[in-house]
Structures are given as structure tokens and as C-alpha cells.
N, C-alpha and C. Protein backbone atom coordinates (compact mmCIF):
# COMPACT_ATOMS: atom_id res chain seq x y z
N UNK A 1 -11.48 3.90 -24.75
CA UNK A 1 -10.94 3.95 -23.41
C UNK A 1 -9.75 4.93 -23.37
N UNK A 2 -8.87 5.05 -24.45
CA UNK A 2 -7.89 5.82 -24.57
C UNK A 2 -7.90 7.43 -24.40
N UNK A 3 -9.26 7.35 -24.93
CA UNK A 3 -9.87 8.74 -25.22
C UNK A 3 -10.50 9.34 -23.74
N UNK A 4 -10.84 8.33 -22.86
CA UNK A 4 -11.34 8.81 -21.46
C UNK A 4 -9.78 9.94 -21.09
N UNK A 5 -9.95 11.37 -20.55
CA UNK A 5 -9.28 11.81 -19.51
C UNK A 5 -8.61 11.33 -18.65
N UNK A 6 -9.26 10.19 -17.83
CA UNK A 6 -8.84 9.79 -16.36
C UNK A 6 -7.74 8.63 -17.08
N UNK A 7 -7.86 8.49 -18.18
CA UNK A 7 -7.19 7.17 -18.36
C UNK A 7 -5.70 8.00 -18.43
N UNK A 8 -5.39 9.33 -18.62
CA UNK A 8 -4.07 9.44 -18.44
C UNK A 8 -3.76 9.13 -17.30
N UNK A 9 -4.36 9.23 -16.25
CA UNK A 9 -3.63 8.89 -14.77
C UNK A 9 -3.64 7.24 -14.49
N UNK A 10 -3.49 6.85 -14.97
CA UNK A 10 -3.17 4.92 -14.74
C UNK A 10 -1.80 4.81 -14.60
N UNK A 11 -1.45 5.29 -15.66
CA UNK A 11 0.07 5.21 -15.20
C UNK A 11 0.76 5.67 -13.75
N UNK A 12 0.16 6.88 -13.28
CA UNK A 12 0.86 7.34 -11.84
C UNK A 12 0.03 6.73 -10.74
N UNK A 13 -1.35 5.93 -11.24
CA UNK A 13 -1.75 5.74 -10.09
C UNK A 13 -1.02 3.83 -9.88
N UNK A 14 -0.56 3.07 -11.09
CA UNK A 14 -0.12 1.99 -11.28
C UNK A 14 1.05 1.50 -10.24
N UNK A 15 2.17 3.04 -10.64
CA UNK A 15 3.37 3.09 -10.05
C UNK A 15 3.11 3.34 -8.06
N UNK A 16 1.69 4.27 -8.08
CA UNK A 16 1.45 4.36 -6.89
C UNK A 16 1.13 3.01 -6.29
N UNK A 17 0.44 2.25 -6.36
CA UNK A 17 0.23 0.90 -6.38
C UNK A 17 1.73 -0.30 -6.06
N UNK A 18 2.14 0.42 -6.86
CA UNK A 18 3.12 -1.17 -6.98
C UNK A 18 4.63 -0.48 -6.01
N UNK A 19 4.65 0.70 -5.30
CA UNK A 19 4.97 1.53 -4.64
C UNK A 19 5.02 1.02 -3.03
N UNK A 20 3.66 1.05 -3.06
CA UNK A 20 2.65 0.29 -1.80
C UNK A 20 3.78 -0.39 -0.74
N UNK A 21 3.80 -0.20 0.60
CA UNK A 21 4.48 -0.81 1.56
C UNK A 21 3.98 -1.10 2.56
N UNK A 22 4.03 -2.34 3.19
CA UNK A 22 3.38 -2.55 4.69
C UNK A 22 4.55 -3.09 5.35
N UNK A 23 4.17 -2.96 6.82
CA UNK A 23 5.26 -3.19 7.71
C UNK A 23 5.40 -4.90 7.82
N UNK A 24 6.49 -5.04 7.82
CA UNK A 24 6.73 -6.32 7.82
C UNK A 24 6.21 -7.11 8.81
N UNK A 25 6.40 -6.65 10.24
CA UNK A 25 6.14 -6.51 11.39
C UNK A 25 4.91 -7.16 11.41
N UNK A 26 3.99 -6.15 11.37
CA UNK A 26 2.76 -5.91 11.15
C UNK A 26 2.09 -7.07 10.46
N UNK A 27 2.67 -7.33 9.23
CA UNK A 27 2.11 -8.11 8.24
C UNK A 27 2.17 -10.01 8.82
N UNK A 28 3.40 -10.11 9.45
CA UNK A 28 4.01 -11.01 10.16
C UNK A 28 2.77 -11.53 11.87
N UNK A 29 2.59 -10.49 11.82
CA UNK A 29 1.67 -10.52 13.10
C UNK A 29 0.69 -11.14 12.90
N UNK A 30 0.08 -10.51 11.95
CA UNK A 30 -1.49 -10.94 11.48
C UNK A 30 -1.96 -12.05 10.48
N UNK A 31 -1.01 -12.29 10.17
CA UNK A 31 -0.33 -13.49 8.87
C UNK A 31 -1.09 -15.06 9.77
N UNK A 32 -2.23 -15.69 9.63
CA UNK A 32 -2.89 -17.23 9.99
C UNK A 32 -2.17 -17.73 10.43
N UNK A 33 -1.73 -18.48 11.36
CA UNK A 33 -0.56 -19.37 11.66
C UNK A 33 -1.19 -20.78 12.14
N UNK A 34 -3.05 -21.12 12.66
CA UNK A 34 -3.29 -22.11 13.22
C UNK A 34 -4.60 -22.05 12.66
N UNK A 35 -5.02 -23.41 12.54
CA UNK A 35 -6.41 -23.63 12.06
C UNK A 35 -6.76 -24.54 13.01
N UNK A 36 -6.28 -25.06 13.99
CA UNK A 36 -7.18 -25.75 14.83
C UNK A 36 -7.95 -25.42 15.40
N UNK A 37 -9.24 -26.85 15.69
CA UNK A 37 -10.82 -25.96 16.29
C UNK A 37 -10.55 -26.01 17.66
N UNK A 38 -11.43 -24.78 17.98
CA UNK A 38 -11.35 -24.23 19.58
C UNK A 38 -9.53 -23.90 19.64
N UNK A 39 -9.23 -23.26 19.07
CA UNK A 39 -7.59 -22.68 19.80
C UNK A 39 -8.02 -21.36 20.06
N UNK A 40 -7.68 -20.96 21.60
CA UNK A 40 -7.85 -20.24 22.41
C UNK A 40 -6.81 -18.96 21.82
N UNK A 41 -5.00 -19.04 21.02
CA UNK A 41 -4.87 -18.10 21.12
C UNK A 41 -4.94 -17.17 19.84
N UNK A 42 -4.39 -16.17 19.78
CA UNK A 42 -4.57 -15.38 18.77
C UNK A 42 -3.93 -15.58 17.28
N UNK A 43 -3.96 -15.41 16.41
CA UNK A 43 -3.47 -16.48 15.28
C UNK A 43 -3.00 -15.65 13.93
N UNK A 44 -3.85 -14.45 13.74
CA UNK A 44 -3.88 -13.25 12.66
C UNK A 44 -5.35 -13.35 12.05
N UNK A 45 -5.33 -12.38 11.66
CA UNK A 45 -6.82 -12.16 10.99
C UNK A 45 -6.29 -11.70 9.66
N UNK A 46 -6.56 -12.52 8.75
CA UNK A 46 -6.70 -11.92 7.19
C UNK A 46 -7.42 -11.23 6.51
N UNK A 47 -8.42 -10.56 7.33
CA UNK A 47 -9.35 -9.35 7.60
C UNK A 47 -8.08 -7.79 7.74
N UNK A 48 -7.69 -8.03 8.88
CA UNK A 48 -6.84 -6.97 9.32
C UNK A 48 -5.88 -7.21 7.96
N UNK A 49 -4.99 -7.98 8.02
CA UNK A 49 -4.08 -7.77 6.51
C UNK A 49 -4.66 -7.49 5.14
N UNK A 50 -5.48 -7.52 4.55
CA UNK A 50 -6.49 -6.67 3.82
C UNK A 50 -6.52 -5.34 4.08
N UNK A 51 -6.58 -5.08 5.32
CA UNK A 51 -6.83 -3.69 5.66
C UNK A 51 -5.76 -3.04 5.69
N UNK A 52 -4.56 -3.71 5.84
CA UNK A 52 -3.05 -3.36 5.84
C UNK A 52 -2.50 -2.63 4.37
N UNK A 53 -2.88 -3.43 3.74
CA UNK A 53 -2.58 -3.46 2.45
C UNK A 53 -2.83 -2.44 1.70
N UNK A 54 -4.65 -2.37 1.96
CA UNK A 54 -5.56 -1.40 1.08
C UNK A 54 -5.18 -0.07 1.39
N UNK A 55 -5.23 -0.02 3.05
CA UNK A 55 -4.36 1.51 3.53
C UNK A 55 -3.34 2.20 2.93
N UNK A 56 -2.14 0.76 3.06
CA UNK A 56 -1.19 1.53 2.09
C UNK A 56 -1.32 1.89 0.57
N UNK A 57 -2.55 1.24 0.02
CA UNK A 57 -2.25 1.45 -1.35
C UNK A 57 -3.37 2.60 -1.62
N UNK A 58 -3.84 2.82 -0.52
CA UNK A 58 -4.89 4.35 -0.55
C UNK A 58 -3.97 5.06 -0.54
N UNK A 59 -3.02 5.06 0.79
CA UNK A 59 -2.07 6.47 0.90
C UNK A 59 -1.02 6.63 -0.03
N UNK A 60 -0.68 5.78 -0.83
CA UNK A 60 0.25 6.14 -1.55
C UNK A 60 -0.29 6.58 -3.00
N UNK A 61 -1.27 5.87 -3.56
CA UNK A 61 -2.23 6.45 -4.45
C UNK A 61 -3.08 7.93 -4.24
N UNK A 62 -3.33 8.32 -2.92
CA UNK A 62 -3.62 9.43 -2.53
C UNK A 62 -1.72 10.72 -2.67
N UNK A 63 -0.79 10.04 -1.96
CA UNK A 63 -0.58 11.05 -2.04
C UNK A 63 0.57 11.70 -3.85
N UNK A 64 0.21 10.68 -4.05
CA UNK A 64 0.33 10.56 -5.96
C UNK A 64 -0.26 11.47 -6.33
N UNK A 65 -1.57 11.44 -6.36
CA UNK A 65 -2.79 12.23 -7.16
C UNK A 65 -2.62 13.64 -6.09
N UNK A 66 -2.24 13.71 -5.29
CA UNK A 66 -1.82 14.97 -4.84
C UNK A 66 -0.58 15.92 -5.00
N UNK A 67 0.53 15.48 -4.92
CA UNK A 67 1.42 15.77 -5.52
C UNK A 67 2.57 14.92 -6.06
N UNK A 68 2.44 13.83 -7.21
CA UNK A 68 3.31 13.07 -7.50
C UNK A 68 4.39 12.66 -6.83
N UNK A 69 3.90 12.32 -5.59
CA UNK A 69 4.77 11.98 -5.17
C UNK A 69 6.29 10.63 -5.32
N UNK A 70 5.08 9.81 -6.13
CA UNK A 70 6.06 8.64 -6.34
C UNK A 70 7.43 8.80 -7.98
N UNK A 71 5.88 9.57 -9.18
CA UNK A 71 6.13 9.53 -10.11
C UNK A 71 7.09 10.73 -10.78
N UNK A 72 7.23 11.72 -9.45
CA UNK A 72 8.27 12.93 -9.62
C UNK A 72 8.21 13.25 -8.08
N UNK A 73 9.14 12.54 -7.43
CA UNK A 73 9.48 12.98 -6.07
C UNK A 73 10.10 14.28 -6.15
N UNK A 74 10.19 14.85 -4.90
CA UNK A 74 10.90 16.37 -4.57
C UNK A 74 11.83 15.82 -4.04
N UNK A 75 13.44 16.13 -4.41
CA UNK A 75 14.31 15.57 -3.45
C UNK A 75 15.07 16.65 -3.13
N UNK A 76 14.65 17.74 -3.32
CA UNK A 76 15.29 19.06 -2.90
C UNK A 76 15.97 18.94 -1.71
N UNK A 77 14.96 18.37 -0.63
CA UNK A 77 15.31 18.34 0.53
C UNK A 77 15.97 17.37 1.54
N UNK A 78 17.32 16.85 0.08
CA UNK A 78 17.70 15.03 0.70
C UNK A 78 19.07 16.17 0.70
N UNK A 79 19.61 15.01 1.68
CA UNK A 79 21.01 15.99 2.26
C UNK A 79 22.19 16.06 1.43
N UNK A 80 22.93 16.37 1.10
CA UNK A 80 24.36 16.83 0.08
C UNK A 80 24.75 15.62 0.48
N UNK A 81 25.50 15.10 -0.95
CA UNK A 81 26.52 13.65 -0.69
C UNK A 81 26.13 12.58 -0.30
């Protein structure tokens, strides 16, 4: 396994991973709050938070493997002081 190529990138894609952020907001929204039968209102779907999740841990794993972003940020462009 060591010997696979791709296995050097675990490490940046790990950090991309554990990187990962969802909106609190968001997460808060969709988060189950009622299990009673027949309740009319809206409650969260743990479908959608799945999807919350996976997004972020695509885009941040994507933009890793594109230009390291997590594992050698550019901070050239953070302001003096």
C-alpha cells in the first residue's frame, strides 16, 4: 500500500477533510428536532445534512488537490500587521 503513488496524497487529502466546515446555521436548521406521527411542520432532513457535509468535504478536498490549499496556504495576500 505504501508503494501505491496515490498513497502519498492521504496526508493532504486527511488534513483536507478534517479542515471541512459547515455553516452552523445551516446545520442547526436541518438538524431532526420532532419525531411525532403526522407533524405537519418542518423538522430537518438528515438527508440534506449529509449533503452539507459531503459538499464541504468535496470542496475542500478539491481545492487541496488543486492547489494546496489547506496544506501550504498562500498568505501573500493577508494584510501587514
Amino acid at each position: 500500500m505504501a508503494d501505491d503513488p496515490a498513497y502519498a496524497y492521504w496526508t493532504r487529502v486527511k488534513a483536507a477533510i478534517d479542515a471541512a466546515e459547515v455553516d452552523r446555521f445551516a446545520v442547526e436548521f436541518e438538524w431532526p428536532t420532532c419525531h411525532r406521527k403526522k407533524c405537519t411542520s418542518y423538522h430537518g432532513d438528515p438527508v440534506e445534512l449529509f449533503r452539507l457535509w459531503s459538499d464541504a468535504i468535496a470542496r475542500k478536498v478539491h481545492d487541496e488537490m488543486l492547489c494546496a490549499a489547506v496544506t501550504d496556504p498562500d498568505e501573500t495576500d493577508s494584510l501587514p500587521g
